[in-house]
N, C-alpha and C. Protein backbone atom coordinates (compact mmCIF):
# COMPACT_ATOMS: atom_id res chain seq x y z
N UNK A 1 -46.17 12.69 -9.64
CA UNK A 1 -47.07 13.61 -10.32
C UNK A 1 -46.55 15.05 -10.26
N UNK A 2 -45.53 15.06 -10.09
CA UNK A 2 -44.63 16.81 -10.42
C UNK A 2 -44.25 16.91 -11.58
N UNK A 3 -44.93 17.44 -12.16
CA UNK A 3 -45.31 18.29 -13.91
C UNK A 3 -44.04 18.98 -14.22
N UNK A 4 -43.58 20.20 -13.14
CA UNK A 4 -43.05 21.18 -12.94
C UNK A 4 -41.92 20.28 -13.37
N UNK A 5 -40.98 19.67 -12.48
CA UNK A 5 -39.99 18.80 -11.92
C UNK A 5 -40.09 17.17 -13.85
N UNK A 6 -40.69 17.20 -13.94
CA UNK A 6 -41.20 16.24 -15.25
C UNK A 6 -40.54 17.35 -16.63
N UNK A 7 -41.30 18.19 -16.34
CA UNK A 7 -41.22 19.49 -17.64
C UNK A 7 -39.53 19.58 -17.68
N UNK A 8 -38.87 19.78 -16.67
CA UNK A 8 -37.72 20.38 -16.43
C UNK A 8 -36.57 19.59 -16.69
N UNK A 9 -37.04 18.24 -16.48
CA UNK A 9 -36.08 17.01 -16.87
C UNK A 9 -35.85 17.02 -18.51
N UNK A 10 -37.13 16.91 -19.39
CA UNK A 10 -37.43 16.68 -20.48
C UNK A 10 -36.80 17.57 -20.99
N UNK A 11 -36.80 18.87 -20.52
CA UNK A 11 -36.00 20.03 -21.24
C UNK A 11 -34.30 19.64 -21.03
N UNK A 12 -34.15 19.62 -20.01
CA UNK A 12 -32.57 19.32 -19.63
C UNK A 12 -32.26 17.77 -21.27
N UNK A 13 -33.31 16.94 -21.21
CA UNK A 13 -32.54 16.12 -21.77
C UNK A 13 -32.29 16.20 -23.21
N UNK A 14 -33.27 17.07 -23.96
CA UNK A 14 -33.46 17.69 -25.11
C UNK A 14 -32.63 18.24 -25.51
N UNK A 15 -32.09 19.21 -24.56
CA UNK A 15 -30.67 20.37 -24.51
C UNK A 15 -29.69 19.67 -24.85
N UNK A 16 -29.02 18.82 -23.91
CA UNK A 16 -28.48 18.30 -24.33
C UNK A 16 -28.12 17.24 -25.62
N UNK A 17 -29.21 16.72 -25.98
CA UNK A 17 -29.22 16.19 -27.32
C UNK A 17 -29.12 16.88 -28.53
N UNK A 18 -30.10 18.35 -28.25
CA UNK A 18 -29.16 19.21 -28.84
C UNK A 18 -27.83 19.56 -28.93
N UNK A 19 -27.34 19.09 -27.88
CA UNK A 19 -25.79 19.83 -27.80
C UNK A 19 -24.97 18.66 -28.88
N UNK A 20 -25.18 18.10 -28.84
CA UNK A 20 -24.47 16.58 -29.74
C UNK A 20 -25.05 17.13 -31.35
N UNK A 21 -25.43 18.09 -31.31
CA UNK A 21 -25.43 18.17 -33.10
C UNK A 21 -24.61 19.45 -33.21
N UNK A 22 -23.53 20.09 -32.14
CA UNK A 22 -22.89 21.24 -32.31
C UNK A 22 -21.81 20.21 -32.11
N UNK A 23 -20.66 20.51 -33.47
CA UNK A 23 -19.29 19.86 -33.75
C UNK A 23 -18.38 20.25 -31.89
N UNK A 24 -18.30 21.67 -31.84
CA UNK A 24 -17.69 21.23 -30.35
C UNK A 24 -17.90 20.42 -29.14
N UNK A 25 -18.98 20.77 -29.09
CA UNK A 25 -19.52 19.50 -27.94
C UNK A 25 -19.21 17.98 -28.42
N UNK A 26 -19.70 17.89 -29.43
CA UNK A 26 -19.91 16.27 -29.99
C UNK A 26 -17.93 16.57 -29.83
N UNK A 27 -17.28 16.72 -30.49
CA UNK A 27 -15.67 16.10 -30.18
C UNK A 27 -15.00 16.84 -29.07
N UNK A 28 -16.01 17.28 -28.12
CA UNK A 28 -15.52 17.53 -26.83
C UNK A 28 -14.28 18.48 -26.81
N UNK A 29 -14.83 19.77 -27.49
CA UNK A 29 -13.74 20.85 -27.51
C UNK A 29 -13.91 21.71 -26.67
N UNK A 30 -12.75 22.50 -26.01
CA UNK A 30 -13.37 23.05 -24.85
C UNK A 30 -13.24 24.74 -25.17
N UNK A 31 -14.26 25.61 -25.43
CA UNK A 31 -14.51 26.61 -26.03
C UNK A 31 -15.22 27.38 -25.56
N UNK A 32 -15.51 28.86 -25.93
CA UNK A 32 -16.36 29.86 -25.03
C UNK A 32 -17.15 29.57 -25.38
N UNK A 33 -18.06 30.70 -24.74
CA UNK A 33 -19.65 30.36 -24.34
C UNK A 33 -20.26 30.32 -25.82
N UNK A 34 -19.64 31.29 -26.59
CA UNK A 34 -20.47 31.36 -27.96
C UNK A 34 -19.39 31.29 -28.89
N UNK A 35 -18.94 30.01 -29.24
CA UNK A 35 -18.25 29.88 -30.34
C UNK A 35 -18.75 29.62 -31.58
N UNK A 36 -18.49 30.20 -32.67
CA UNK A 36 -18.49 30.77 -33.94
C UNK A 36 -19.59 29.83 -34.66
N UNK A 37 -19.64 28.34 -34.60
CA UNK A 37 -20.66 27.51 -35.07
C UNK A 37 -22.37 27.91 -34.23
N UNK A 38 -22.00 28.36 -32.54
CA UNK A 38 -23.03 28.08 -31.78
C UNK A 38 -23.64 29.88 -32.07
N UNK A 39 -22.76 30.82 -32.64
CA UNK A 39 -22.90 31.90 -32.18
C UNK A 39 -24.52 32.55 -32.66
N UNK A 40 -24.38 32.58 -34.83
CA UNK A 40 -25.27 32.99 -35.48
C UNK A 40 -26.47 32.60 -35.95
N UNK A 41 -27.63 32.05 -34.46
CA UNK A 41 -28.77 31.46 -35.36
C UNK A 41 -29.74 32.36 -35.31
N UNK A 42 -30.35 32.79 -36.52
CA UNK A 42 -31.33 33.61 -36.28
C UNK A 42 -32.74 32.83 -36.54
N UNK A 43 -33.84 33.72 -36.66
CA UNK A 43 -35.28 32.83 -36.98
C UNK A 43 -35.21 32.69 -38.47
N UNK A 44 -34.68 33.20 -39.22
CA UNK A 44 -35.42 33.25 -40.84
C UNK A 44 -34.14 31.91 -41.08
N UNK A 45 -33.38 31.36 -40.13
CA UNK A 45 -31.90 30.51 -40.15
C UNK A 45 -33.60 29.09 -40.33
N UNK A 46 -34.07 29.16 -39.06
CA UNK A 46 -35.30 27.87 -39.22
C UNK A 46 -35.87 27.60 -40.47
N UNK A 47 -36.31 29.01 -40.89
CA UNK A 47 -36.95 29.28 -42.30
C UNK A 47 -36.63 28.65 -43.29
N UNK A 48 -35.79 28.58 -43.53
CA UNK A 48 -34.17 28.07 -44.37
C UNK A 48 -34.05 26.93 -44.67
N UNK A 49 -34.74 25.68 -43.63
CA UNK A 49 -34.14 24.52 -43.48
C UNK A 49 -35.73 23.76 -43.77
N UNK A 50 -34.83 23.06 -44.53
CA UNK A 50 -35.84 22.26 -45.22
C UNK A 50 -36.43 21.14 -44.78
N UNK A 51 -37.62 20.62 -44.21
CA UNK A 51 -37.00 19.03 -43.23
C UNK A 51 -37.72 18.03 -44.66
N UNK A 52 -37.38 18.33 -45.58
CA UNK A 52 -38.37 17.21 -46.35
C UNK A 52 -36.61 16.76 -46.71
N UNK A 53 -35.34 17.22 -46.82
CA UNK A 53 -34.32 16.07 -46.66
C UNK A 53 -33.47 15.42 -46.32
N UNK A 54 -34.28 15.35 -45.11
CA UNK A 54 -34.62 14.00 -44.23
C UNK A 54 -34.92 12.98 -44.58
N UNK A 55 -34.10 12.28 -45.26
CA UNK A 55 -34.57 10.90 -45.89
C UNK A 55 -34.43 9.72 -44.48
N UNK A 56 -36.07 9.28 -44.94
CA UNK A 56 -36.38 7.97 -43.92
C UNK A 56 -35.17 6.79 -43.47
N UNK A 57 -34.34 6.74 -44.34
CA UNK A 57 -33.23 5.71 -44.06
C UNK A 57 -32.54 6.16 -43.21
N UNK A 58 -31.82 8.24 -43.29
CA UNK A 58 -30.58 7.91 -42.79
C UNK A 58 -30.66 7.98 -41.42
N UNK A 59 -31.95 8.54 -40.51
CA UNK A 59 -32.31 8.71 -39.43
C UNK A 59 -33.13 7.02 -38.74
N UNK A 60 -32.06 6.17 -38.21
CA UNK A 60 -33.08 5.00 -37.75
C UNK A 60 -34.22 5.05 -36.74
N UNK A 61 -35.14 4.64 -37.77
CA UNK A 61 -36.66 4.56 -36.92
C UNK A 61 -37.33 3.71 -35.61
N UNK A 62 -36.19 2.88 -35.42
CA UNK A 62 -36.20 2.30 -34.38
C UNK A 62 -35.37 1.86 -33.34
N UNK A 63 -34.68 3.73 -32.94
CA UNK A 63 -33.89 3.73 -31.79
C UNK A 63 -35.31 4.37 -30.61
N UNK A 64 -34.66 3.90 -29.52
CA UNK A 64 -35.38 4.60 -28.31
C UNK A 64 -35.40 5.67 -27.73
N UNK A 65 -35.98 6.75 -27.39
CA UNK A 65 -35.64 8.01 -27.14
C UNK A 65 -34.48 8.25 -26.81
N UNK A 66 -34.06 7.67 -25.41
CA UNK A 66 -32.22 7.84 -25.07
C UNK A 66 -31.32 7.20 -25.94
N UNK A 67 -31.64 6.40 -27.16
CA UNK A 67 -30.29 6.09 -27.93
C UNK A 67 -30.74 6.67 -28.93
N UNK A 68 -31.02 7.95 -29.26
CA UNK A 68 -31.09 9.13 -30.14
C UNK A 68 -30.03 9.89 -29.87
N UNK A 69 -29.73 10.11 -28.63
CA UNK A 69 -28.52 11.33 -28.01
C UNK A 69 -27.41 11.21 -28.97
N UNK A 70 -27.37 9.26 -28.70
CA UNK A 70 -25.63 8.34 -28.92
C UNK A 70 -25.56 8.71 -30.32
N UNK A 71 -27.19 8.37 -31.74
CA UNK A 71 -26.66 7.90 -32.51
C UNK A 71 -26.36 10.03 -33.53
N UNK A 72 -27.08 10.90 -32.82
CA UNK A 72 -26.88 12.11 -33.16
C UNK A 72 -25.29 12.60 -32.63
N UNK A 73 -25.07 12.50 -31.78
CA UNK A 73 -23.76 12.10 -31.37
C UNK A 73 -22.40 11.37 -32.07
N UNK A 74 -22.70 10.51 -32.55
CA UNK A 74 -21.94 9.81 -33.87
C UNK A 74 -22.05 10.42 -34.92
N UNK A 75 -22.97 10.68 -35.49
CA UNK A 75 -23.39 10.82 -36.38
C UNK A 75 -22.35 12.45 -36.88
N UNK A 76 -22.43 13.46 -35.72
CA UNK A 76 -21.96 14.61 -35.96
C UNK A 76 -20.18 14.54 -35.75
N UNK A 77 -19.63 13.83 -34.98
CA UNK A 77 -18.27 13.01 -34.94
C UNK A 77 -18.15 12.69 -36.26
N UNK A 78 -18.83 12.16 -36.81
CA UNK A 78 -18.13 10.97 -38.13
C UNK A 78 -18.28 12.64 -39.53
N UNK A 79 -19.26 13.14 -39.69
CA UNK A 79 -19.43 14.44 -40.47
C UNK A 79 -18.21 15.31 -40.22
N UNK A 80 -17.89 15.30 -38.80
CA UNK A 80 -17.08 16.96 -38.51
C UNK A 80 -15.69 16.03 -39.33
N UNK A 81 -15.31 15.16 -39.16
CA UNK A 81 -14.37 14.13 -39.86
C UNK A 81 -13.91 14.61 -41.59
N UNK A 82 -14.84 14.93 -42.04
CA UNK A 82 -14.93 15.66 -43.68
C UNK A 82 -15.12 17.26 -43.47
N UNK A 83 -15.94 18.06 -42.85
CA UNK A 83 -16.32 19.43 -42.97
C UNK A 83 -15.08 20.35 -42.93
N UNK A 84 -14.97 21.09 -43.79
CA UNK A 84 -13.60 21.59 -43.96
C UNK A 84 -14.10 22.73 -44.60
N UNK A 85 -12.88 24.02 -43.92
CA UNK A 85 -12.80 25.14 -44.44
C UNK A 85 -12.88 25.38 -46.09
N UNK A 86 -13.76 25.78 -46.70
CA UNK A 86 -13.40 26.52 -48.06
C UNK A 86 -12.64 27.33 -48.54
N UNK A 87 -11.75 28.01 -47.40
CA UNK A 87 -10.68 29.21 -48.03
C UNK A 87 -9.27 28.45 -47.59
N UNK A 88 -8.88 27.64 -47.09
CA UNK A 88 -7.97 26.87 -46.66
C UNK A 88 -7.94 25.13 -46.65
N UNK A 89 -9.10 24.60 -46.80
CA UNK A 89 -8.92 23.24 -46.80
C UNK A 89 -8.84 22.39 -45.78
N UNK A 90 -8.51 23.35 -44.41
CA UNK A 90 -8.17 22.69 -43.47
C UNK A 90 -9.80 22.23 -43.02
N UNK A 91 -9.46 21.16 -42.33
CA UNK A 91 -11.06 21.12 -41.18
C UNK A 91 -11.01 21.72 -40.10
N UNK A 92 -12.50 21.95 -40.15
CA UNK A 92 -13.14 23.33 -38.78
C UNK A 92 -12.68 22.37 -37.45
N UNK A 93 -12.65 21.33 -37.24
CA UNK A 93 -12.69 20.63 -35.71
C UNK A 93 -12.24 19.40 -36.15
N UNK A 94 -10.87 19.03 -34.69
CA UNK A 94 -10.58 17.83 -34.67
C UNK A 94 -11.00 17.28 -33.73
N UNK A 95 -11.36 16.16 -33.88
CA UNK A 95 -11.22 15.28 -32.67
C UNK A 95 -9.79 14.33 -31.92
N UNK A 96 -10.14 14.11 -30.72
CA UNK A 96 -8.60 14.02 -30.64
C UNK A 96 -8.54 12.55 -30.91
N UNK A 97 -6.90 12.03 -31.33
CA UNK A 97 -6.98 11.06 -31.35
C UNK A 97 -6.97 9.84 -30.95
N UNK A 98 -7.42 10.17 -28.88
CA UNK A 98 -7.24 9.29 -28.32
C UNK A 98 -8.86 9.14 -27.89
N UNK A 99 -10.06 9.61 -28.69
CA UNK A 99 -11.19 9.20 -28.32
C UNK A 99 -11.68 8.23 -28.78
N UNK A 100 -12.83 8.17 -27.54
CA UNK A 100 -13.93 6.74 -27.77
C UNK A 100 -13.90 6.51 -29.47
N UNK A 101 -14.41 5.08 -29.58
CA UNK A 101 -14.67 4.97 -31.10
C UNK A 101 -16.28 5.21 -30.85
N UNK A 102 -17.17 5.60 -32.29
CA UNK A 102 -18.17 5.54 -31.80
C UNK A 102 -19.05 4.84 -31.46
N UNK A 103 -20.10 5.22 -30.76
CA UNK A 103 -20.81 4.06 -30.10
C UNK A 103 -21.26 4.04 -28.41
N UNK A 104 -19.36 5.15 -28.23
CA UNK A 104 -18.92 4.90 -26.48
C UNK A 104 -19.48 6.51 -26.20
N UNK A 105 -19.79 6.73 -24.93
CA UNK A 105 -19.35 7.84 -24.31
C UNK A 105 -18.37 8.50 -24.11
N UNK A 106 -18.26 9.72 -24.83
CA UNK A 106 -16.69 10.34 -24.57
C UNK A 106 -17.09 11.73 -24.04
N UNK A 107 -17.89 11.85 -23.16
CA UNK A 107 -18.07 13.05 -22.64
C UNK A 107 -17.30 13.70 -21.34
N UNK A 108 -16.25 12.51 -20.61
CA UNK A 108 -15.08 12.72 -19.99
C UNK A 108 -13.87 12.21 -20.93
N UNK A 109 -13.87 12.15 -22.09
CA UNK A 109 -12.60 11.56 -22.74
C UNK A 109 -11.97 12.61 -22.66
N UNK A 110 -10.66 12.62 -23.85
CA UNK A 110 -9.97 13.62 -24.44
C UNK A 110 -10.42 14.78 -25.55
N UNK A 111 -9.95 15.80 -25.12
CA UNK A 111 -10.42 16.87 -25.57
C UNK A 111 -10.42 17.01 -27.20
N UNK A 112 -10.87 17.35 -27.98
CA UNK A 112 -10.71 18.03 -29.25
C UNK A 112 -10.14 18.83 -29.71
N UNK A 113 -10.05 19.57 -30.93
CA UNK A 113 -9.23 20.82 -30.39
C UNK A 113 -9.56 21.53 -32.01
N UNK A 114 -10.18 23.14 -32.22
CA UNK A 114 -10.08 23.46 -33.56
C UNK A 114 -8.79 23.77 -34.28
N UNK A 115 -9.16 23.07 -35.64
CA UNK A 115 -7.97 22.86 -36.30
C UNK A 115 -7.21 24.18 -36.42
N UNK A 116 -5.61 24.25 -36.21
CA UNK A 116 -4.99 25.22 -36.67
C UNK A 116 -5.24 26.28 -35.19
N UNK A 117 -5.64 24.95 -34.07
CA UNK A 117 -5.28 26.01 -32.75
C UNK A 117 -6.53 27.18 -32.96
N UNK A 118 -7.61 27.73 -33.54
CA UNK A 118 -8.65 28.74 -33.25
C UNK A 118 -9.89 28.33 -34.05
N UNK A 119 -10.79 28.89 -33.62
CA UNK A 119 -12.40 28.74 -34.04
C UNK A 119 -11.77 29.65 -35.79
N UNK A 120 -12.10 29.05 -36.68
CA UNK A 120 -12.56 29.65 -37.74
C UNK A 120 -13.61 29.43 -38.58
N UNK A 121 -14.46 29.03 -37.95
CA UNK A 121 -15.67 28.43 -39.08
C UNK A 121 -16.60 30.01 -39.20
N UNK A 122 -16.19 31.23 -39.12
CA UNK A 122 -17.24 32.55 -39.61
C UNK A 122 -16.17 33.39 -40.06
N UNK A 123 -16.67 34.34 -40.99
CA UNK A 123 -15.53 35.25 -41.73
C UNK A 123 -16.83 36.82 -41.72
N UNK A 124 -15.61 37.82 -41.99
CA UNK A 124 -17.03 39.29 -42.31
C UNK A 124 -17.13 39.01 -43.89
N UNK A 125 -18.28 39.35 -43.81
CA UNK A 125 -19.16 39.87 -45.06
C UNK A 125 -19.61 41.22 -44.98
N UNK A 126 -19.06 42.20 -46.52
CA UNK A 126 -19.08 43.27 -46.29
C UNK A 126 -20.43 43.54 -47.47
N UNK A 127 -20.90 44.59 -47.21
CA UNK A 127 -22.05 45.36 -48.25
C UNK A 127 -21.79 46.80 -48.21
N UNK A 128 -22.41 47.08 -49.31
CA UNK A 128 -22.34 48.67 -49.27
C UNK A 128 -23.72 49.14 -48.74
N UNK A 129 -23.88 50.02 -47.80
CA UNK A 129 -25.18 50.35 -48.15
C UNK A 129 -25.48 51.69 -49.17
N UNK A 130 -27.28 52.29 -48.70
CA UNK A 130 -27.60 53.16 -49.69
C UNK A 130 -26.15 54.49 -49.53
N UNK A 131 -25.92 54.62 -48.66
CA UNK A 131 -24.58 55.98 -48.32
C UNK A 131 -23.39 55.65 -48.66
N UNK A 132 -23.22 54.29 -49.76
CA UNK A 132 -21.69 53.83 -50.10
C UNK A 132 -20.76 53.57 -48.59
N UNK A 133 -21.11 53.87 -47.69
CA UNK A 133 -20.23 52.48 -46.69
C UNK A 133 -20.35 51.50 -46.75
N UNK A 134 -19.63 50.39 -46.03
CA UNK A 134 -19.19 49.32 -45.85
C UNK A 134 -19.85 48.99 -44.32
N UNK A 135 -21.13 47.87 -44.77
CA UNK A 135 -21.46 47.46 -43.18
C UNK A 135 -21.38 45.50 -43.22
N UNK A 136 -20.67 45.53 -42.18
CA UNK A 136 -20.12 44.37 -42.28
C UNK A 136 -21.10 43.38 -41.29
N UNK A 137 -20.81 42.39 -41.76
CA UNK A 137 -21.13 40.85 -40.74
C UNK A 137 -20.59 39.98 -40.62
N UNK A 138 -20.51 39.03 -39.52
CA UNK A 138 -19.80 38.09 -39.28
C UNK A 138 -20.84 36.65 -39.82
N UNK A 139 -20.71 35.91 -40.70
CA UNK A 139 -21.56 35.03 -41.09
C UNK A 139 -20.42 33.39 -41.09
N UNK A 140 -21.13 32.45 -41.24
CA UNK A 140 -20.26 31.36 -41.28
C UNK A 140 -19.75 30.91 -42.61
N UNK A 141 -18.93 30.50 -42.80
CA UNK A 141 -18.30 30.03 -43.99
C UNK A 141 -19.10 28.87 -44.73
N UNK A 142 -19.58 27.91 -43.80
CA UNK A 142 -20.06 26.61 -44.73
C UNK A 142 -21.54 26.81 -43.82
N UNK A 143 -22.50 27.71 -44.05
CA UNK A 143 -24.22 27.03 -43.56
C UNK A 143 -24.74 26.18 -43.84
N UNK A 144 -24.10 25.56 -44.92
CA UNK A 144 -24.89 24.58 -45.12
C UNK A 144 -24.77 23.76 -43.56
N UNK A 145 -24.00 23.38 -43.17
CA UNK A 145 -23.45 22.60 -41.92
C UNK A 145 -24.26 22.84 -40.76
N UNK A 146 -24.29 24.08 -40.13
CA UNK A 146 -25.41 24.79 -39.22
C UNK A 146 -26.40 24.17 -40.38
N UNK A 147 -26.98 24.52 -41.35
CA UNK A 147 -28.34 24.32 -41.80
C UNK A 147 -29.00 22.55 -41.71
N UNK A 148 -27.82 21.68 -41.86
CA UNK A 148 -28.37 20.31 -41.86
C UNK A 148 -28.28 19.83 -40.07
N UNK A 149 -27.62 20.66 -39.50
CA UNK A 149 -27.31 19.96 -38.00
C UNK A 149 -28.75 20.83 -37.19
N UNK A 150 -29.19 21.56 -38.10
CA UNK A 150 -30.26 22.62 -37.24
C UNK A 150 -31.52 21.22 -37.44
N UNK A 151 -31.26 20.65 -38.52
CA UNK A 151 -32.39 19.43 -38.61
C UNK A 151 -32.70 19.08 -37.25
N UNK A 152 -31.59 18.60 -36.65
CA UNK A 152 -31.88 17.36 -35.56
C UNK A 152 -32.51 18.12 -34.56
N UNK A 153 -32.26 19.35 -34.35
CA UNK A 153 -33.09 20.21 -33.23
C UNK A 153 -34.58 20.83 -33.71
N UNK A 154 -35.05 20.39 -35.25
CA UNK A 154 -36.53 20.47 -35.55
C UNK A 154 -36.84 19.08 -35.17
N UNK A 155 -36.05 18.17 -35.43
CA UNK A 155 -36.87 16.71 -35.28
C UNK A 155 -37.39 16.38 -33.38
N UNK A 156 -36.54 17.04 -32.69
CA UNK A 156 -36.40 17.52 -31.20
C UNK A 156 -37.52 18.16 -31.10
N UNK A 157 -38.26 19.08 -31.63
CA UNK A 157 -39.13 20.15 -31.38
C UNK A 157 -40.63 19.30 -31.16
């Protein structure tokens, strides 16, 4: 009957299931604290995201709470597989090629690694403002990607 100790688990395990819908974690890349996918979420980012498509099929309705982790987990492995830079072609994240197939745990496997050796999935975006400067931001290249992986952490909520 420890609430406290109950509360604290549930959060820990959430987190982490969250963490399996961020491409580094899921192919086990080893990266700073705030790399470029994890860096820019703001609130109006929630706003944004639509959960009506969420179609009933592609999410199975009859996994068990703990084989949600595995199949969000796969799921973001097999995606980061296609997601690729728009100004180069290359893809944002490899996985390496001596990992689990999916299904397995590869959270001690082999590492990942972003393509082309560095994080590039954010570029600046410049504006003028009202005084004709240039005020810049760092935004991501493909949101859509953050925007559909932000799903799995509303369906979490």
């Amino acid at each position: 009957m420890n609430f406290n100790e109950a509360y604290e688990n549930i959060g820990v395990i959430v987190h982490l299931t969250q963490d399996q819908a961020v491409p580094p974690h899921a192919l086990n890349i080893l990266h700073p604290y705030w790399d470029q996918f994890e860096r820019y979420y703001f609130d109006k980012e929630f706003d944004e995201v639509d959960p009506s498509v969420i179609y009933e099929s592609y999410i199975p309705d009859n996994l068990n709470p703990w084989e949600y982790y595995q199949w969000v987990w796969d799921d973001t492995r097999k995606n980061a597989r296609q997601w690729k830079d728009p100004q180069t072609g290359e893809l944002y994240w490899v996985e390496s090629k001596d990992a689990p197939p999916l299904g397995k745990d590869a959270t001690y496997g082999p590492h990942g690694s972003y393509s082309g050796g560095k994080d590039h999935f954010g570029k600046y975006e410049c504006t003028q403002n009202i005084y004709g400067e240039n005020e810049c931001r760092f935004v991501p290249k493909s949101p859509q990607i953050r925007r559909s992986n932000l799903l799995y952490l509303l369906l979490l909520l």
